[in-house]
N, C-alpha and C. Protein backbone atom coordinates (compact mmCIF):
# COMPACT_ATOMS: atom_id res chain seq x y z
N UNK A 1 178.89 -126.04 6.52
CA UNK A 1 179.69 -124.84 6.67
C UNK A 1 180.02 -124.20 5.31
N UNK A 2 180.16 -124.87 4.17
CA UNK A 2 180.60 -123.92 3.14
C UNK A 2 179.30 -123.88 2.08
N UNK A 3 178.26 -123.97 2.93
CA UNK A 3 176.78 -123.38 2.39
C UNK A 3 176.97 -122.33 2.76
N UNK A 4 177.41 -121.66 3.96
CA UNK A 4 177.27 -120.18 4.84
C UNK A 4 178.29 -119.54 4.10
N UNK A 5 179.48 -120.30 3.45
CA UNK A 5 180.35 -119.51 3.08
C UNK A 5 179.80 -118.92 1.48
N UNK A 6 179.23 -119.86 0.91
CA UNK A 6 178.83 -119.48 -0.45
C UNK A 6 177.54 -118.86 0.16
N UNK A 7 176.70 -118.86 0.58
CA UNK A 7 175.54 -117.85 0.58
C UNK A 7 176.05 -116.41 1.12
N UNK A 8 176.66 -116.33 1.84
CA UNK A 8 177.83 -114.90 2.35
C UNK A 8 178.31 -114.52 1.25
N UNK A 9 178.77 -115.14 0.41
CA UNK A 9 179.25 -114.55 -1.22
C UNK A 9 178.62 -114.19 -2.31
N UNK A 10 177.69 -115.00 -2.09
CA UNK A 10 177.02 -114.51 -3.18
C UNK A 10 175.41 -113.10 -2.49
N UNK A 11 175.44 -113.29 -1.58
CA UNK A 11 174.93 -111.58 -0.64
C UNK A 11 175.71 -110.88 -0.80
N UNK A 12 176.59 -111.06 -0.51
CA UNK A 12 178.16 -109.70 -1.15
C UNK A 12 177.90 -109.47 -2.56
N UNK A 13 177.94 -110.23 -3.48
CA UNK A 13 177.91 -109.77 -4.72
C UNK A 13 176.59 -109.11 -5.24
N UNK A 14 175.66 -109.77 -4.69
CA UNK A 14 174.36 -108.88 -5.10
C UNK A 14 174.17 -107.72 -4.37
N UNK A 15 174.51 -107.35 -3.57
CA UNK A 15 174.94 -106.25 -2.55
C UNK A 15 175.41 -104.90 -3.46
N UNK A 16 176.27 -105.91 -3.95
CA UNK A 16 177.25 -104.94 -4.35
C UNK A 16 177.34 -104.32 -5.95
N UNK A 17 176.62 -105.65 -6.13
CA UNK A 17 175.63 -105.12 -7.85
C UNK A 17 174.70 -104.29 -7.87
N UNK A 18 173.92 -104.26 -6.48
CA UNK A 18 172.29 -103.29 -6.44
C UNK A 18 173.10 -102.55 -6.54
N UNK A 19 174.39 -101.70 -5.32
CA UNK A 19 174.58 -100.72 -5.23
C UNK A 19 175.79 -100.02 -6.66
N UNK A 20 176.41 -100.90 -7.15
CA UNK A 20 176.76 -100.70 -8.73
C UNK A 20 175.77 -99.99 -9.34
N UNK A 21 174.47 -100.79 -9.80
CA UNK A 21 173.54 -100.06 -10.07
C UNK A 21 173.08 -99.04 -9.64
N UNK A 22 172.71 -98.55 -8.47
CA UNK A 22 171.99 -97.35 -7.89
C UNK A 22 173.30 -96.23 -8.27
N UNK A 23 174.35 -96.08 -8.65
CA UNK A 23 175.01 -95.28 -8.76
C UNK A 23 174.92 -95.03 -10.15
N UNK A 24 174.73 -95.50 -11.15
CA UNK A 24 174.40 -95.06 -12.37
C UNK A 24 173.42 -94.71 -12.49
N UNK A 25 172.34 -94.43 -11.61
CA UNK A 25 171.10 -93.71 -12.01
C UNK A 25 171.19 -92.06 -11.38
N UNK A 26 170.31 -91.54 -12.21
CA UNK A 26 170.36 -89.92 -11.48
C UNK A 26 169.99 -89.41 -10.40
N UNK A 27 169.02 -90.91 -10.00
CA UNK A 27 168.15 -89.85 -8.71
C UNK A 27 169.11 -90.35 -7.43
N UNK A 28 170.41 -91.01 -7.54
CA UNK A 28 171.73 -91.46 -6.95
C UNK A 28 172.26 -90.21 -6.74
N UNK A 29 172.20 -89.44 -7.38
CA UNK A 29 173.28 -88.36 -7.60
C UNK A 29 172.94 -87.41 -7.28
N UNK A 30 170.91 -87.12 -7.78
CA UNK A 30 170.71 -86.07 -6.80
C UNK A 30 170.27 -85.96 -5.18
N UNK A 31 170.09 -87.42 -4.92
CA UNK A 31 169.78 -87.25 -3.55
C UNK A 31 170.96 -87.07 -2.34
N UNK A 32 172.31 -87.43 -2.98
CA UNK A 32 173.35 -87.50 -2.52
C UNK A 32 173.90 -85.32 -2.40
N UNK A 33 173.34 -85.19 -3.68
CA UNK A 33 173.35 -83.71 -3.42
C UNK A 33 172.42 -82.96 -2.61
N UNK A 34 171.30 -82.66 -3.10
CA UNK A 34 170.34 -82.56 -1.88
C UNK A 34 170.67 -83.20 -0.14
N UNK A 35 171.00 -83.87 0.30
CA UNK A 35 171.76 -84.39 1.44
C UNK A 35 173.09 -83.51 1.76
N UNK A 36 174.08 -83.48 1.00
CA UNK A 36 174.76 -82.29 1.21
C UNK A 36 174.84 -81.19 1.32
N UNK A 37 173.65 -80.70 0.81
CA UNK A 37 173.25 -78.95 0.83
C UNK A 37 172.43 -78.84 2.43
N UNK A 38 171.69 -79.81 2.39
CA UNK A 38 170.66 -79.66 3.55
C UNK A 38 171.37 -80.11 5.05
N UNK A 39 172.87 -80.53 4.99
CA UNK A 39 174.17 -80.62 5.86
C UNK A 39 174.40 -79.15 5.90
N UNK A 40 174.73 -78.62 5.23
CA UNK A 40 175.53 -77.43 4.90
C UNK A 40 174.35 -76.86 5.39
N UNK A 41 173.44 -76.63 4.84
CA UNK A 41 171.97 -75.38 6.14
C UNK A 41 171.72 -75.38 7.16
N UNK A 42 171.98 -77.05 7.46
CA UNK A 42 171.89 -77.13 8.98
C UNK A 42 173.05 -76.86 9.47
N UNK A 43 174.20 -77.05 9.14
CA UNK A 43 175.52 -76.54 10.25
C UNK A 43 175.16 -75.25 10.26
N UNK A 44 175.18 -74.27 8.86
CA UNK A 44 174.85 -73.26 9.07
C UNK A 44 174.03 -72.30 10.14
N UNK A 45 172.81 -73.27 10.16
CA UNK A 45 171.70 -72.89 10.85
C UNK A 45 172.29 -72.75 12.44
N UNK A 46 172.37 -74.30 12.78
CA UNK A 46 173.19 -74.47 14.19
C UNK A 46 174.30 -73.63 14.84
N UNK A 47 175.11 -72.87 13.64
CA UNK A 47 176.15 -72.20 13.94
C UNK A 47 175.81 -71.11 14.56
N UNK A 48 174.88 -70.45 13.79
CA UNK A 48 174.28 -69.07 14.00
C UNK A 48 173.08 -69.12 14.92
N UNK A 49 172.50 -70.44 15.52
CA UNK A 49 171.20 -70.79 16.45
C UNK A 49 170.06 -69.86 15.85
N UNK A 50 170.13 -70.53 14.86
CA UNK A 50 168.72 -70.37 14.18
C UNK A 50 168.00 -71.62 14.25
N UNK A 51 166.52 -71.55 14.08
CA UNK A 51 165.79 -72.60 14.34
C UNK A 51 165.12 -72.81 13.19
N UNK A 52 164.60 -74.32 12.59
CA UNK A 52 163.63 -74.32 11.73
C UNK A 52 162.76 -72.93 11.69
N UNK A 53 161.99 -72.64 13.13
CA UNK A 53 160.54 -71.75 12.60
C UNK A 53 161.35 -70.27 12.87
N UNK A 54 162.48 -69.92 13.11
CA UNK A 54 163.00 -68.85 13.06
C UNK A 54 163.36 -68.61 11.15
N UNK A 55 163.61 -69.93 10.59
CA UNK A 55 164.20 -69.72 8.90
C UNK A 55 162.83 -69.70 8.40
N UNK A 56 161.66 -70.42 8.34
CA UNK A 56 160.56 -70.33 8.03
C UNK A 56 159.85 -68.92 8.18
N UNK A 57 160.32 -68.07 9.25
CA UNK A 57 159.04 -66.95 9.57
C UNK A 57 160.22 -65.93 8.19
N UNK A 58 161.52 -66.38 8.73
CA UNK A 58 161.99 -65.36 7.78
C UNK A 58 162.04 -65.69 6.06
N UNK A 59 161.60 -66.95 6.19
CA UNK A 59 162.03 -67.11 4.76
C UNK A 59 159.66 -66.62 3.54
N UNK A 60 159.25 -66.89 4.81
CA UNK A 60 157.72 -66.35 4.59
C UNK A 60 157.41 -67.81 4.41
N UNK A 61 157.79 -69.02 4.91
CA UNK A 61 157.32 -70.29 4.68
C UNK A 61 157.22 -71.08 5.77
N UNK A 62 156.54 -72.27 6.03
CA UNK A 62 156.03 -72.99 6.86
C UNK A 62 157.40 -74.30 7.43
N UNK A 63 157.54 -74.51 8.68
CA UNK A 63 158.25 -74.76 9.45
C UNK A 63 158.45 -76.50 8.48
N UNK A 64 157.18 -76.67 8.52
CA UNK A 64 157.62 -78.21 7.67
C UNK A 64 158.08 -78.44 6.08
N UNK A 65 157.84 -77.27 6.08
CA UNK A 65 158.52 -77.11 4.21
C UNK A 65 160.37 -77.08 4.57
N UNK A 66 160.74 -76.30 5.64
CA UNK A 66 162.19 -76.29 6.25
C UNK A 66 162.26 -77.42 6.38
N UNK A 67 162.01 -78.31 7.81
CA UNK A 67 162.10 -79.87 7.83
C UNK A 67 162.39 -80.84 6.55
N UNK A 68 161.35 -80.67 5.76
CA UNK A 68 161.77 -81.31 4.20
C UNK A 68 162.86 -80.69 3.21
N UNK A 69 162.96 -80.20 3.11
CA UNK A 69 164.71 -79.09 3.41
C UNK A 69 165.76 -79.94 3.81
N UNK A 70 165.72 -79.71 5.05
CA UNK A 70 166.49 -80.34 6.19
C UNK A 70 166.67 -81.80 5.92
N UNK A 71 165.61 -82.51 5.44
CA UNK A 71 165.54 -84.32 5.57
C UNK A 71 166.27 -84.53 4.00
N UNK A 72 166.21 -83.41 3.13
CA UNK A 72 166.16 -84.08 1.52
C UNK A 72 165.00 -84.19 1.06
N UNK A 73 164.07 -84.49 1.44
CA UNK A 73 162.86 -85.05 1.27
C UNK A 73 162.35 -84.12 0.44
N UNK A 74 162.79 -82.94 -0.12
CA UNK A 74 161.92 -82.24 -1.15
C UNK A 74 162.35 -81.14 -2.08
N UNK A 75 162.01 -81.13 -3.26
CA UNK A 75 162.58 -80.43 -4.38
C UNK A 75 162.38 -78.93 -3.93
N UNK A 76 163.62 -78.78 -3.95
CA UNK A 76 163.52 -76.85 -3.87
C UNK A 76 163.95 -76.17 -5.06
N UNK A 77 163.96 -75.08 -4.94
CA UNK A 77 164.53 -74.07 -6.36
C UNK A 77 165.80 -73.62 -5.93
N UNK A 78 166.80 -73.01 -6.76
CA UNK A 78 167.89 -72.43 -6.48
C UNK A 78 167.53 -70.78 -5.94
N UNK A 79 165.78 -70.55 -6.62
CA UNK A 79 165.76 -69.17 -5.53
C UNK A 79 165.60 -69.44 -4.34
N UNK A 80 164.99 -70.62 -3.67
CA UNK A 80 165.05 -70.67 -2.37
C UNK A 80 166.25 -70.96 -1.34
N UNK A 81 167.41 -72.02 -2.50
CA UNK A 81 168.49 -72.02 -1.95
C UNK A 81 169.34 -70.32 -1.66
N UNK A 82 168.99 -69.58 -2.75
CA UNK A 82 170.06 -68.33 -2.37
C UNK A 82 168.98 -67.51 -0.75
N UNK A 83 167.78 -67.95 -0.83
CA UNK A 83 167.25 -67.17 -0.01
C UNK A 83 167.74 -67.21 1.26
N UNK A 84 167.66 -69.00 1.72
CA UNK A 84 168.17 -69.43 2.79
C UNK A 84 169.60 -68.34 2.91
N UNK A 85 170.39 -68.84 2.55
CA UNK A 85 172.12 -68.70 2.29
C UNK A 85 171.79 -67.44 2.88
N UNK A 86 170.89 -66.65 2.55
CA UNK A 86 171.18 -64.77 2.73
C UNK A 86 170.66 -64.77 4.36
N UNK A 87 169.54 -66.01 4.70
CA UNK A 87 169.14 -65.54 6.05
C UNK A 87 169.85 -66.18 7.24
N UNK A 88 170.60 -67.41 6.50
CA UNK A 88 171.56 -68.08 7.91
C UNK A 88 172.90 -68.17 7.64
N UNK A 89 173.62 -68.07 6.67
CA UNK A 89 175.25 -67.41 6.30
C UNK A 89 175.46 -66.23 5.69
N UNK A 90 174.60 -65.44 5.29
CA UNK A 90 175.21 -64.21 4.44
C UNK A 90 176.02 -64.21 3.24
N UNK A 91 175.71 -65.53 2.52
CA UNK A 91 176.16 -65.43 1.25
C UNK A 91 176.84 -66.61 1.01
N UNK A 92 178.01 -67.28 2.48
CA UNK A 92 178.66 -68.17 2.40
C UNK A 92 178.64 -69.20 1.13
N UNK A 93 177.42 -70.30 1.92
CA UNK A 93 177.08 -70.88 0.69
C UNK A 93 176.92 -70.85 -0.66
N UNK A 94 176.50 -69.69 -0.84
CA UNK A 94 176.44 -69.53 -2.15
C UNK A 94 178.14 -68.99 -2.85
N UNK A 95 178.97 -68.70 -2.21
CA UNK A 95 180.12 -68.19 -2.31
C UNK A 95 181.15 -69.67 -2.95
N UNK A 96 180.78 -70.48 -1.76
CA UNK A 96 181.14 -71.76 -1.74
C UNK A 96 180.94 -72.20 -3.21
N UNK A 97 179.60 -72.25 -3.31
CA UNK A 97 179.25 -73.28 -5.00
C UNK A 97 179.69 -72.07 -6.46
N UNK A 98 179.40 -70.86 -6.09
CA UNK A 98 180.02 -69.95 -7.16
C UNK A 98 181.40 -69.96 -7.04
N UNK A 99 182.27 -70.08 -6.37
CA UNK A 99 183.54 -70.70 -6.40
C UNK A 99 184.16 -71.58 -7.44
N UNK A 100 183.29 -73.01 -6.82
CA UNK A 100 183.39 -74.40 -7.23
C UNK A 100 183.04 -74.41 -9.18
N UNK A 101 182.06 -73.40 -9.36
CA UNK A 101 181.28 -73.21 -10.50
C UNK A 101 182.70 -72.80 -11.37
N UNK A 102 183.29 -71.82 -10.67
CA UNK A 102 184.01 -70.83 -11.55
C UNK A 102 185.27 -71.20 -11.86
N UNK A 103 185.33 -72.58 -11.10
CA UNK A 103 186.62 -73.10 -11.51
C UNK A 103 186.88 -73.86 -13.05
N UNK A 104 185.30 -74.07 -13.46
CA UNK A 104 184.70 -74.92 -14.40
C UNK A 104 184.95 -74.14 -15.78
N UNK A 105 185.65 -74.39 -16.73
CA UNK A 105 185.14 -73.12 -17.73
C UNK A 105 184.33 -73.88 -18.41
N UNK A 106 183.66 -72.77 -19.00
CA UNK A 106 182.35 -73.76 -19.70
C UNK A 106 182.68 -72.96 -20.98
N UNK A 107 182.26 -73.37 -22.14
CA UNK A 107 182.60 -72.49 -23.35
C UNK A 107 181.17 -72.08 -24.01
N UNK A 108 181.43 -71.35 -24.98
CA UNK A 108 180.22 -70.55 -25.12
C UNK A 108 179.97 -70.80 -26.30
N UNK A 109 178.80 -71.77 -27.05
CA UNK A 109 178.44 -72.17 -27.72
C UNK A 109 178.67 -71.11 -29.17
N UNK A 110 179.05 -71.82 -30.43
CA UNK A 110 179.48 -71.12 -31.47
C UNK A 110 177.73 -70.44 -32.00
N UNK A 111 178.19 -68.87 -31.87
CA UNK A 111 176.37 -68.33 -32.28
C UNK A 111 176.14 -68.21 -33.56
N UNK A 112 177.00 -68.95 -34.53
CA UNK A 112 176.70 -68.35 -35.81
C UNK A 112 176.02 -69.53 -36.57
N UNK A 113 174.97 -69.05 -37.34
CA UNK A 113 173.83 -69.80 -37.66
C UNK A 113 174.25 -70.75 -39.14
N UNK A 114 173.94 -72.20 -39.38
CA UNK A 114 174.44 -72.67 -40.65
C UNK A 114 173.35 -72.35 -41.66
C-alpha cells in the first residue's frame, strides 16, 4: 500500500513539473491565445448564425481554412482577424482588444540619434 501511495506522488509531481514547464515556453502562450480568439469567432459566429461556409464565401476563403480557425490549428494574420470581426460582429472584437491595447501605455522610443 504505500508503494501506491509513493508512486501517486511522485505522478503528481512530474505532472506538475511537465506542466511548470509547458508554461514557460511560448508556444504555451500562443496556443492558449489562438484558443481564445477562435472562442470569441465562434460565439460570435453562433450568435449571429453564421456558418463556417457562410464566413468562408464571405471572407473569399475555403471552408477548411475557417475550421483551422475555429480548432487553433493554424496561423492567421491580424488582417484576417480584422476581416472576420467586420463579417460576424461588426467591429466588436476588434473593439474588445483595441480597448484592452489602450489601456497599455507604451512609450515612444527616444528618436534622437547618439
Amino acid at each position: 500500500m504505500p508503494n501506491k501511495i509513493v508512486k501517486e506522488i511522485e505522478t503528481s509531481n512530474f505532472f506538475a513539473t511537465m506542466f511548470a514547464e509547458a508554461e514557460d515556453r511560448d508556444e504555451f502562450h500562443v496556443a492558449g491565445v489562438k484558443i481564445e480568439i477562435a472562442e470569441q469567432i465562434y460565439r460570435m459566429m453562433e450568435k449571429r448564425n453564421i456558418t463556417q461556409s457562410d464566413l468562408a464565401r464571405k471572407l473569399g476563403k475555403n471552408r477548411a481554412y475557417i475550421s483551422k480557425i475555429l480548432k487553433g490549428t493554424t496561423n492567421f494574420t491580424v488582417e484576417t482577424l480584422v476581416l472576420i470581426d467586420k463579417q460576424t460582429v461588426n467591429n466588436d472584437l476588434i473593439d474588445t482588444y483595441t480597448k484592452h491595447f489602450s489601456k497599455t501605455s507604451f512609450s515612444r522610443p527616444d528618436s534622437t540619434i547618439i
